[in-house]
Protein backbone atom coordinates (compact mmCIF):
# COMPACT_ATOMS: atom_id res chain seq x y z
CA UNK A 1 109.37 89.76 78.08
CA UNK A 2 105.88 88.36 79.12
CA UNK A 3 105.25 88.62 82.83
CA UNK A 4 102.67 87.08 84.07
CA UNK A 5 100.22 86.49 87.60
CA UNK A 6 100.84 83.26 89.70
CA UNK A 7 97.86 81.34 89.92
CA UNK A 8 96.30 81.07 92.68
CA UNK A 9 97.29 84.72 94.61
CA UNK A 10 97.07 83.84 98.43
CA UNK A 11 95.64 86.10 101.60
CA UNK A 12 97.90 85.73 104.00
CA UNK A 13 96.40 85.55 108.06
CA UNK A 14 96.79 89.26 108.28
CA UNK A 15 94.69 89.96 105.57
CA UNK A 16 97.46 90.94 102.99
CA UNK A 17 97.04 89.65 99.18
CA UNK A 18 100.24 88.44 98.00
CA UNK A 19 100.86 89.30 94.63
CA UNK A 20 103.42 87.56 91.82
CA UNK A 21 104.29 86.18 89.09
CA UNK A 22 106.87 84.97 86.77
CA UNK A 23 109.07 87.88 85.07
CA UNK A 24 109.65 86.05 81.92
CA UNK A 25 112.70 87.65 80.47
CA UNK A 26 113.47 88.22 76.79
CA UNK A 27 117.43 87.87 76.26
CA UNK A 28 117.86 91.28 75.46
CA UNK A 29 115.56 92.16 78.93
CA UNK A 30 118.13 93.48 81.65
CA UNK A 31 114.84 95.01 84.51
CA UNK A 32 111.44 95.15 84.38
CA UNK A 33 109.54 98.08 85.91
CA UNK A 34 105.87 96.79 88.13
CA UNK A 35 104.61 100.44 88.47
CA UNK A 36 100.75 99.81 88.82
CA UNK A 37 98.62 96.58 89.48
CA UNK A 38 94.64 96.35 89.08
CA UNK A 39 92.96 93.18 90.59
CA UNK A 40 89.08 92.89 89.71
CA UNK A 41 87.04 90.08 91.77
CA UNK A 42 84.26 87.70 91.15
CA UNK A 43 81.65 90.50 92.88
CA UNK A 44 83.38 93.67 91.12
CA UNK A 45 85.46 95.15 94.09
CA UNK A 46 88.59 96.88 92.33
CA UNK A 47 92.09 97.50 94.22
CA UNK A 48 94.34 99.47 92.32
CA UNK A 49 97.97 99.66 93.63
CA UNK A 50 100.56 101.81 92.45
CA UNK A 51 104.43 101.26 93.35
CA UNK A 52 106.65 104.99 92.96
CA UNK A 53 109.36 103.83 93.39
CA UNK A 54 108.49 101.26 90.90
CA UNK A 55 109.05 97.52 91.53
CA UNK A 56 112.46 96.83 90.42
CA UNK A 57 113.41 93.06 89.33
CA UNK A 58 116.64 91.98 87.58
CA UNK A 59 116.56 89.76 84.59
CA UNK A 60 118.72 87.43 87.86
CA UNK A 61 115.46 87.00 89.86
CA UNK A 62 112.86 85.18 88.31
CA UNK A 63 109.72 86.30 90.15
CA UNK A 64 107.94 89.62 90.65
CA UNK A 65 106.25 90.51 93.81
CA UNK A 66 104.42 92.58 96.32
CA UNK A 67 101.59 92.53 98.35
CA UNK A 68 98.19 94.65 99.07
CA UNK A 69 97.65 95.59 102.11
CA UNK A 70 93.83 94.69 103.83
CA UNK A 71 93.24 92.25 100.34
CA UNK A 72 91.13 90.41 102.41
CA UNK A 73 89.35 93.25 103.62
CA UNK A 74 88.50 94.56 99.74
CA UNK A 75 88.64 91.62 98.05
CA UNK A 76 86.80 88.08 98.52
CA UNK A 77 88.23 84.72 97.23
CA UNK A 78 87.27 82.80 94.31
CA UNK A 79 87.84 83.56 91.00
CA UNK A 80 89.47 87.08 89.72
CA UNK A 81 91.45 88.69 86.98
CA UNK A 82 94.51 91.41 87.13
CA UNK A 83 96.10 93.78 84.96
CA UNK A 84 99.66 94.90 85.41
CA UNK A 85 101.76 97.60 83.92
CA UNK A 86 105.41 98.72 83.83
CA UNK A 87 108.66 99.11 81.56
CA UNK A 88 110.87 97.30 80.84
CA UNK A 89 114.88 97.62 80.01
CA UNK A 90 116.68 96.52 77.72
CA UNK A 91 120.67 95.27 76.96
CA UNK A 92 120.88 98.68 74.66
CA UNK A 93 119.79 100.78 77.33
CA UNK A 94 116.05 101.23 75.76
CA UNK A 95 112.93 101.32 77.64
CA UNK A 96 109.43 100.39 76.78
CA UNK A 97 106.26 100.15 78.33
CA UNK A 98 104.73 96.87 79.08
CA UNK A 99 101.32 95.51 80.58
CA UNK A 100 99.91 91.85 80.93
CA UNK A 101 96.58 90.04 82.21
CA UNK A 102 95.49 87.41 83.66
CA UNK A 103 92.87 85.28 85.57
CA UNK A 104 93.63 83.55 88.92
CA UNK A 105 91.82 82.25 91.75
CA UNK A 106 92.28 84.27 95.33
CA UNK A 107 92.47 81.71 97.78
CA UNK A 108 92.24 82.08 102.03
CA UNK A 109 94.51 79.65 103.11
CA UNK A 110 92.32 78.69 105.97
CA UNK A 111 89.61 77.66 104.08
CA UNK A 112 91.43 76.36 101.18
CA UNK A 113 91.01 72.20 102.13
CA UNK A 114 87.28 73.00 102.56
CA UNK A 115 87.01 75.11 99.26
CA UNK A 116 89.01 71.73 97.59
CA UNK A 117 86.88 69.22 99.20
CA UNK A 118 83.48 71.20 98.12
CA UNK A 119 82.42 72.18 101.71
């Protein structure tokens, strides 16, 4: 199993941060557990988000996802890096605990032709 962050994350109009990634599934991997996401920013600002229940995606569905609520409001586009943790299943009925990081860009739609175009 190696999750992993989309790249870019988008704010969507009301301010939420959309959050997801690829699962990545091993062949023995039947579910994998999200059960805490960090994001970092460019400036420092930190939004830890913790899911109990858990996230819950089947090795069926390809993607993981959620979203932050006010990610506009504590977080400001441009470049950024995340941390994610969780467990993950296996055929054999085992468990084992899993995190992954990344860097992605988080992107406000409504300037995102201006940010392209350098203005």
């Amino acid at each position: 199993m190696g999750p992993k962050f989309n790249n870019p994350l988008y704010f969507e109009e009301d301010g939420v941060l959309e959050v997801c990634g690829p699962a990545n599934f091993g062949p023995n991997d039947v579910l994998l557990k999200v059960e805490k996401i960090t994001i970092i920013d460019h400036e420092g600002h930190v939004v830890e988000q913790s899911f109990d229940p858990p996230i819950l995606v089947g090795s069926g569905d390809p993607m993981w996802e959620s979203e932050i609520e006010d990610g506009r409001g504590r977080l400001v586009p441009g470049p950024a890096r995340g941390v994610a943790q969780g467990r993950v299943r296996t055929r054999d009925n085992g468990e084992r605990g899993i995190g992954w990081a990344d860097r992605f860009d988080l992107v406000n739609p409504g300037t995102f032709f201006e940010d392209t175009a350098g203005g």
